[in-house]
Protein backbone atom coordinates (compact mmCIF):
# COMPACT_ATOMS: atom_id res chain seq x y z
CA UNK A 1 0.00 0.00 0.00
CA UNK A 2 3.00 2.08 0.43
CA UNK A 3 4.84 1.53 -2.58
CA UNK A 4 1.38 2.53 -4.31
CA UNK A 5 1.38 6.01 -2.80
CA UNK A 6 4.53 6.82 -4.17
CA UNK A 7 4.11 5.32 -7.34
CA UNK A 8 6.24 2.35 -6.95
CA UNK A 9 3.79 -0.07 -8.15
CA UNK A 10 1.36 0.79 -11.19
CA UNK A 11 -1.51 -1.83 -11.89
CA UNK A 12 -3.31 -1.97 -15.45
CA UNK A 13 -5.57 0.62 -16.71
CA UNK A 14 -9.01 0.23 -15.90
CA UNK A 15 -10.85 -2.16 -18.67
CA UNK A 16 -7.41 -4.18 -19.96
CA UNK A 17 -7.45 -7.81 -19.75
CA UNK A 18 -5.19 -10.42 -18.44
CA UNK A 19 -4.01 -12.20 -21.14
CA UNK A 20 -0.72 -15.09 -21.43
CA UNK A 21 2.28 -13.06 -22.98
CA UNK A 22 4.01 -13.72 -26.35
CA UNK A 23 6.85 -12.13 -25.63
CA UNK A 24 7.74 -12.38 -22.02
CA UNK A 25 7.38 -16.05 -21.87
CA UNK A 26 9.21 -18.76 -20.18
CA UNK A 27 6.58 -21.80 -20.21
CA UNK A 28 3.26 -20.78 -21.13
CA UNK A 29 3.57 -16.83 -20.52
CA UNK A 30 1.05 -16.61 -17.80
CA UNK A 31 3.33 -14.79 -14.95
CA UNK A 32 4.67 -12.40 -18.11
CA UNK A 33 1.14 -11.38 -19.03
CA UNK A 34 0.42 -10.97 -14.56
CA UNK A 35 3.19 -9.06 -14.57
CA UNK A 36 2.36 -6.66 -17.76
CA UNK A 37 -1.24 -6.77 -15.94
CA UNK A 38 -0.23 -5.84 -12.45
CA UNK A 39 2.91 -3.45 -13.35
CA UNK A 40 5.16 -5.72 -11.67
CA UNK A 41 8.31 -7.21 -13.56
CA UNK A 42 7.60 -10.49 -14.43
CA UNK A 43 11.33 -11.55 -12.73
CA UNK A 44 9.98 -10.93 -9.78
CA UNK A 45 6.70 -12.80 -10.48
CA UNK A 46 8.82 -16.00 -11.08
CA UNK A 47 11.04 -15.64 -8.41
CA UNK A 48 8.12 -15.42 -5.87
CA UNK A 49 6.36 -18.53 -7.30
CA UNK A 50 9.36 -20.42 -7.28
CA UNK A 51 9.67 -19.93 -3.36
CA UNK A 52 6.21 -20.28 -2.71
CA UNK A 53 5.49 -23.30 -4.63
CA UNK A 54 9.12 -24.95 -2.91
CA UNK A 55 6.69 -23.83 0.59
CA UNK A 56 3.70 -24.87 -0.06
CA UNK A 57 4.82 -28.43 -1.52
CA UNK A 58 3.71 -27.40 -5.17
CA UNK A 59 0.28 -25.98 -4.89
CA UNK A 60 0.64 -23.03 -7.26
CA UNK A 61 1.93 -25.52 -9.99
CA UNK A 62 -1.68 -26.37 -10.53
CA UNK A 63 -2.82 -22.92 -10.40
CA UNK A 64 -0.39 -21.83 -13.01
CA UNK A 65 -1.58 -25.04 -15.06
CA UNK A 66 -5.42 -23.68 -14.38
CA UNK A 67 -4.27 -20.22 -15.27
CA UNK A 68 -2.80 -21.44 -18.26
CA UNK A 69 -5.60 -23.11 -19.76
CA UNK A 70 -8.08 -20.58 -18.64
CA UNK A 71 -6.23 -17.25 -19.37
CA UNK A 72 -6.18 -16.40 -23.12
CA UNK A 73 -2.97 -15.34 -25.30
CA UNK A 74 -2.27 -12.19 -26.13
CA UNK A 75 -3.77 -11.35 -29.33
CA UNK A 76 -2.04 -10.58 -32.57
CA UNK A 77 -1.54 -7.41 -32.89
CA UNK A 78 -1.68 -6.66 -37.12
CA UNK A 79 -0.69 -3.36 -38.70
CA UNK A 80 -2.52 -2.86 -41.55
CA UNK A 81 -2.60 -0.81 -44.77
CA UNK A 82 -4.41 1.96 -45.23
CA UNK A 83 -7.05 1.02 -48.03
CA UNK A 84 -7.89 4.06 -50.37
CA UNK A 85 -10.09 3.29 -53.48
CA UNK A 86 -8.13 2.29 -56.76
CA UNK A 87 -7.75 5.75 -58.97
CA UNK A 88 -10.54 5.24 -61.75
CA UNK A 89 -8.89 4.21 -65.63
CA UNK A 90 -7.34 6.99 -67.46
CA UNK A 91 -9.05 6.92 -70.81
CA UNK A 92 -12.66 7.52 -68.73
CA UNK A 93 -11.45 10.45 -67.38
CA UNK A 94 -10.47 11.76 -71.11
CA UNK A 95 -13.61 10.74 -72.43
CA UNK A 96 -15.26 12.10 -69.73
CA UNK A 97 -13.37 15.66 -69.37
CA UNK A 98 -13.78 16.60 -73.65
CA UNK A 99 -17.91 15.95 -73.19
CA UNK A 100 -19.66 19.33 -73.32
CA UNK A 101 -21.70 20.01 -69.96
């Protein structure tokens, strides 16, 4: 609660999802797309599973594998072209441009 008052730790903007990472993955990307969800560097994420799940005699290794199946991927992010309208044929616009109004 403290490190949120001074700006330490920023969670998600209101209305993003949780989705599995593509690019911060080392097994199925779920603690990469927590960490891009909660602000928190996914390092740290891993680390803290890691000890917890050595504690707790593997209990979060089922939760990731739930997590896994039940968070989706990140989606594809596509750039596409702007689409403008092909320019009409030439010869129209000469036929069209020597008519008499």
């Amino acid at each position: 609660m403290v490190a949120a008052r001074r700006g330490g730790f920023s969670a998600s903007h209101p209305g993003t999802r949780l989705y599995r990472s593509r690019d911060d993955r080392w097994i199925g990307g779920v603690l990469g797309g927590l960490g891009s969800y909660l602000g928190v560097e996914p390092l740290i994420l891993r680390i803290l599973v890691l000890v917890l799940t050595l504690l707790g005699q593997g209990v979060l290794v089922l939760a990731y594998i739930i997590l896994w199946v039940l968070v989706p991927e990140q989606p594809l992010v596509t750039v596409s072209e702007p689409v403008s309208p092909p320019p009409p044929p030439g010869p129209v616009l000469r036929s069209l441009a020597g008519r008499p109004r």
